[in-house]
Protein backbone atom coordinates (compact mmCIF):
# COMPACT_ATOMS: atom_id res chain seq x y z
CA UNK A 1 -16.59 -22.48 26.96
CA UNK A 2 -18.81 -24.37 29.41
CA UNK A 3 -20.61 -26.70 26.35
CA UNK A 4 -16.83 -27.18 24.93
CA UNK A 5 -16.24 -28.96 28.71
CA UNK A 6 -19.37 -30.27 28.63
CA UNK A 7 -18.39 -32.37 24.74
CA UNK A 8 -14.80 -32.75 26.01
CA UNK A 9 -16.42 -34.79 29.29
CA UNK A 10 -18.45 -37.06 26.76
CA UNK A 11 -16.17 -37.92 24.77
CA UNK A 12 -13.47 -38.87 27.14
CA UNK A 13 -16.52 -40.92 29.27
CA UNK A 14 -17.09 -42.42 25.75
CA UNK A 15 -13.55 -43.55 24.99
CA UNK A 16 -13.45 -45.68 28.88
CA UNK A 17 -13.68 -48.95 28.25
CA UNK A 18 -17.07 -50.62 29.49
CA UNK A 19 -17.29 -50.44 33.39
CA UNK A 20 -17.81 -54.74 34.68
CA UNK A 21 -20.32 -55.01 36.97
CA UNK A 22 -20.29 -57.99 38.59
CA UNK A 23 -21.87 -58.45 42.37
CA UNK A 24 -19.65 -58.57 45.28
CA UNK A 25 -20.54 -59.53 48.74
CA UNK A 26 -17.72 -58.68 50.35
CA UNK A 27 -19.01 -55.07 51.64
CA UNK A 28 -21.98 -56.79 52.94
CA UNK A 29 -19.89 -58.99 54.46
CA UNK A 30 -17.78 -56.47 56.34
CA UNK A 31 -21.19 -54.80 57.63
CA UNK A 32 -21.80 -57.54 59.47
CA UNK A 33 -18.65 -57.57 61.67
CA UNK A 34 -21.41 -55.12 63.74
CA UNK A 35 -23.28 -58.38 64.65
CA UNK A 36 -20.90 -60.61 66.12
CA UNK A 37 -20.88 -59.97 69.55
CA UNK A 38 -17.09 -59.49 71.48
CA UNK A 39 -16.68 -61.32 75.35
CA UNK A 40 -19.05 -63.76 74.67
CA UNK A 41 -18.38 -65.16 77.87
CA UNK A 42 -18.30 -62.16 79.92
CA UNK A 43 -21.97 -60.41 81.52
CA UNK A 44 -21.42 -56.75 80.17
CA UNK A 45 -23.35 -53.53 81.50
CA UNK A 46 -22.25 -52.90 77.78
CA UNK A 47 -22.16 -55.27 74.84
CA UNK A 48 -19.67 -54.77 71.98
CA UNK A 49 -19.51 -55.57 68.69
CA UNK A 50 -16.33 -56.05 66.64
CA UNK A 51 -17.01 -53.55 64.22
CA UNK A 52 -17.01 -51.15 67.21
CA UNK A 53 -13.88 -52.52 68.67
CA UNK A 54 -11.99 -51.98 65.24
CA UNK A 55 -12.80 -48.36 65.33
CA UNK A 56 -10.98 -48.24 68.64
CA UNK A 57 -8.18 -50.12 67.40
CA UNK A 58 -7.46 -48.20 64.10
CA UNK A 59 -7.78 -44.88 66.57
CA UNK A 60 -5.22 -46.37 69.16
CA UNK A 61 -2.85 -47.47 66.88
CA UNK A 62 -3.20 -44.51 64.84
CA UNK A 63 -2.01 -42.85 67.88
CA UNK A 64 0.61 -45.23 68.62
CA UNK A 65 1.96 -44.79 65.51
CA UNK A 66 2.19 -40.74 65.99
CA UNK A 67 3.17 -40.69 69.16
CA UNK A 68 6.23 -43.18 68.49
CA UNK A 69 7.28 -41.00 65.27
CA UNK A 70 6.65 -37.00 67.33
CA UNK A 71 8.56 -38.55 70.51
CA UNK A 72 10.63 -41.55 69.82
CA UNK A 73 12.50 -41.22 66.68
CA UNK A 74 9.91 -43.07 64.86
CA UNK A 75 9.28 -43.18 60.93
CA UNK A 76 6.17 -45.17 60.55
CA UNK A 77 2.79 -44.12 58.58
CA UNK A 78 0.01 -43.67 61.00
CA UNK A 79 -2.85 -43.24 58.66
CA UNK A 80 -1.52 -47.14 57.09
CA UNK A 81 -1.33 -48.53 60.50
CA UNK A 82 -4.79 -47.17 61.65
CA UNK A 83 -6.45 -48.79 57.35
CA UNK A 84 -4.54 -52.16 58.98
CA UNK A 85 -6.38 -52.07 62.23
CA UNK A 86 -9.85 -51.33 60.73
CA UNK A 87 -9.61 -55.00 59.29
CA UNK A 88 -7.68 -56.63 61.49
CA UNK A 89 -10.66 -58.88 62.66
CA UNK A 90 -12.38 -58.87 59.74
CA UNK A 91 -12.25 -62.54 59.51
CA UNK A 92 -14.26 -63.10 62.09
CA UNK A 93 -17.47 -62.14 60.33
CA UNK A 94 -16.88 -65.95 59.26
CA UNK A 95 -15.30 -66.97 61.95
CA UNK A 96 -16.60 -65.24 64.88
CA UNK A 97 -14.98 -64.07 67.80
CA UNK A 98 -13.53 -66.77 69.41
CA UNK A 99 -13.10 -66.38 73.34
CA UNK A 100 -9.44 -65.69 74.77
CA UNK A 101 -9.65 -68.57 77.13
CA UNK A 102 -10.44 -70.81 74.22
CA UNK A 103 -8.00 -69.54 71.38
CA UNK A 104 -4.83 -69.77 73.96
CA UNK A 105 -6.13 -73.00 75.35
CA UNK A 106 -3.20 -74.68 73.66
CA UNK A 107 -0.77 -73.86 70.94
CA UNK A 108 -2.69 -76.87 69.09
CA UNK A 109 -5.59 -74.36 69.04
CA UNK A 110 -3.98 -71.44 68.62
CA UNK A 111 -2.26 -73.23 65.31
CA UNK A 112 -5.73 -74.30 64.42
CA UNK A 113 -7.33 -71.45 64.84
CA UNK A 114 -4.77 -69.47 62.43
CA UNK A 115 -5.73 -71.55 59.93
CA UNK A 116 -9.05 -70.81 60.35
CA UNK A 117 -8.24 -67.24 60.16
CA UNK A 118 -6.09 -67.62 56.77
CA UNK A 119 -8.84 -69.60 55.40
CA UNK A 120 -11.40 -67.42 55.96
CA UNK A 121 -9.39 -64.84 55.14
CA UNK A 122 -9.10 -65.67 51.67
CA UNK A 123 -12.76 -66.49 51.44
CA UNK A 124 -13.41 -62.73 51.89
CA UNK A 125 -10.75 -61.98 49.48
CA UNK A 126 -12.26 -64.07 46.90
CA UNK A 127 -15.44 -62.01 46.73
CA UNK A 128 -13.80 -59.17 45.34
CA UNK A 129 -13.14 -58.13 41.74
CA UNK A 130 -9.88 -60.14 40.43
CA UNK A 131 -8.17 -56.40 40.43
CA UNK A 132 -9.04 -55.48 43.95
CA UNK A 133 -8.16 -58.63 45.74
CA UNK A 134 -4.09 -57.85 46.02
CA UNK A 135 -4.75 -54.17 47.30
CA UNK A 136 -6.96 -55.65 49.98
CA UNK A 137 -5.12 -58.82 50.90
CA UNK A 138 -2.23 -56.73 52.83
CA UNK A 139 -5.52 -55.12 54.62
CA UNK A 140 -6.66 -58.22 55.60
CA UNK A 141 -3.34 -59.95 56.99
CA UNK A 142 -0.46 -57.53 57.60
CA UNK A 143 2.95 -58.76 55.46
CA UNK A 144 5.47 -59.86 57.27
CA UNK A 145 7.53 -56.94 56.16
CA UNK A 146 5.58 -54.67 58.12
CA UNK A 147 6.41 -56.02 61.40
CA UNK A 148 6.06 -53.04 63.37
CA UNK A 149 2.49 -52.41 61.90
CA UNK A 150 1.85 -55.57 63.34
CA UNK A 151 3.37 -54.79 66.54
CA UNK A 152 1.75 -51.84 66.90
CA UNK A 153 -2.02 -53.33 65.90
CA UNK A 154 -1.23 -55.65 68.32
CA UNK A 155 -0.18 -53.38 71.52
CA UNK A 156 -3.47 -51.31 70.23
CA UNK A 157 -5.83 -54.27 70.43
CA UNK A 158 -4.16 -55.41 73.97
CA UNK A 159 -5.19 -51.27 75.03
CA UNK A 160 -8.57 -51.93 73.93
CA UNK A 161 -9.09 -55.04 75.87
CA UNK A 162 -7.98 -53.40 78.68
CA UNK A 163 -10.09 -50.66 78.59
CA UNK A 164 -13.11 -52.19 77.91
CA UNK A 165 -12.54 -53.64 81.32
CA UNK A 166 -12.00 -50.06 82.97
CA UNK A 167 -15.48 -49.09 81.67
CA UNK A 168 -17.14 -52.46 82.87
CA UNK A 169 -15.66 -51.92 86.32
CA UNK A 170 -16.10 -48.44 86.19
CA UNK A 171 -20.03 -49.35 86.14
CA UNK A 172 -19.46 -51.58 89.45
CA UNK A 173 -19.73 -54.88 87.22
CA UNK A 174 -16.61 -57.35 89.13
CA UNK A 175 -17.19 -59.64 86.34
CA UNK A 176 -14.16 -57.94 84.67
CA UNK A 177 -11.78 -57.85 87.52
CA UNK A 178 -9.97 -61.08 86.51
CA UNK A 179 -9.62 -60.25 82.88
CA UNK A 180 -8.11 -56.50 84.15
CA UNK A 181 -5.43 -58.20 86.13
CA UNK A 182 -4.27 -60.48 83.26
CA UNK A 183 -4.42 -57.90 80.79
CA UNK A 184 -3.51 -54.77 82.96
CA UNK A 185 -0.01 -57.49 83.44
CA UNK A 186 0.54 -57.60 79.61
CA UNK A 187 -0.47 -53.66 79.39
CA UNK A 188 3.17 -53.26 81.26
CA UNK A 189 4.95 -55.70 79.47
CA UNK A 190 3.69 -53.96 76.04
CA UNK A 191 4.55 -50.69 78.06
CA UNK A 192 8.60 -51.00 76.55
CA UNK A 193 7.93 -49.80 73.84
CA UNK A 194 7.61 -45.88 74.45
CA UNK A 195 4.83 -45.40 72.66
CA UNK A 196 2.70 -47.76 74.65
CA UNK A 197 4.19 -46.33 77.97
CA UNK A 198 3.36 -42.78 77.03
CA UNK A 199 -0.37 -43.94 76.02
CA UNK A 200 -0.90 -45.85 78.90
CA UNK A 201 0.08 -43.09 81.31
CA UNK A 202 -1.59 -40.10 79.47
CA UNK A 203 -4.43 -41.80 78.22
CA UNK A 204 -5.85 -45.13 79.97
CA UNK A 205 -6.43 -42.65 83.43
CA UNK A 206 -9.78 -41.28 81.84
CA UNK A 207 -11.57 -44.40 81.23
CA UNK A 208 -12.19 -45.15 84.81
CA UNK A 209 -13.89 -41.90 85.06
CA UNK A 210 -17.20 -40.49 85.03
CA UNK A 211 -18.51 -37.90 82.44
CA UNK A 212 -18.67 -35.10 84.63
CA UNK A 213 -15.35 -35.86 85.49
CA UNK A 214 -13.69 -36.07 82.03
CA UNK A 215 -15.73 -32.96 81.30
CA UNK A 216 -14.50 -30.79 84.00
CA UNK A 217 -11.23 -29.52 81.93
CA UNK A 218 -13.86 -27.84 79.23
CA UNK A 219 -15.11 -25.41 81.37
């Protein structure tokens, strides 16, 4: 009877134990990864943000991920590799996004700059609720046991870069000719793996093109 399921409801809300409530900023925090600004050196036609590059990350990866497990024997979890991308610069709402030329100046930086990360890294972590923090730690910084998560994230963020400077080009901006080369060079190393191969050749094409180009197969 409906107002049997309507008691039964109240008193199993009424035997929870009080909810905590206790303000967290770390949601606010993550909001903001929309303001820092990516290629802070660079003059873009288009700006980006590093909440926008995530997205493209997590969706790369993602497809990394299914593409090496439908073609290459692989056995990973896509939809886990695509939760690790989302956050895999989420320290630089602290941070912010420190230019390539700067963070590989020297492996004294680079080692600096890691520390940074890890530092910052917990700070975020510490804003959460004591019972959340473990759950979101492995978010945050991939465990070592996941290596291939992190290989994968990493080949994704390396395809983003790259075409980021296919669109910028694309627009007649030479400002991201340099960058393309470099990164277009580590695009085919990455491009052993398989999965980054079969991405790079089915996929990247598009990005140089216009929209009534790409829109031609739909008729």
């Amino acid at each position: 009877m409906p107002g049997a399921q309507r008691c039964t409801s109240r008193e199993n809300s009424a035997s929870l134990p009080p909810m905590k409530t206790s303000p967290s900023h770390f949601f606010a925090y993550m909001a903001r990864m929309k303001l820092i600004s990516r290629w802070s050196l660079m003059r873009c036609v288009h700006s980006e943000n590093v909440q926008e590059h995530s997205l493209q990350v997590a969706m790369i990866a993602h497809s990394l991920a299914l593409i090496k497990n439908k073609f290459f024997g692989g056995d990973i979890n896509p939809e886990r590799v695509a939760l690790h991308a989302i956050f895999h610069d989420a320290s630089e709402v602290l941070t912010g996004d420190l230019p390539t030329p700067v963070k590989y100046f020297s492996p004294e930086i680079r080692a600096a700059y890691q520390d940074i990360e890890a530092h910052a890294t917990q700070q975020l972590l510490a804003l959460l609720p004591q019972e959340l923090r473990e759950d979101y730690a492995e978010l945050l910084d991939v465990p070592d046991s996941q290596p291939e998560i992190h290989r994968l994230i990493k080949a994704a963020d390396t395809l983003a870069a790259y075409i980021k400077c296919l669109e910028e080009e694309a627009t007649g901006n030479h400002e991201f000719s340099r960058a393309r080369k470099t990164i277009e060079a580590k695009v085919v190393e990455l491009s052993a793996a398989p999965e980054v191969e079969y991405f790079r050749k089915n996929f990247i094409p598009s990005f140089a093109l216009s929209l009534d180009e790409i829109s031609s197969p739909l008729g």
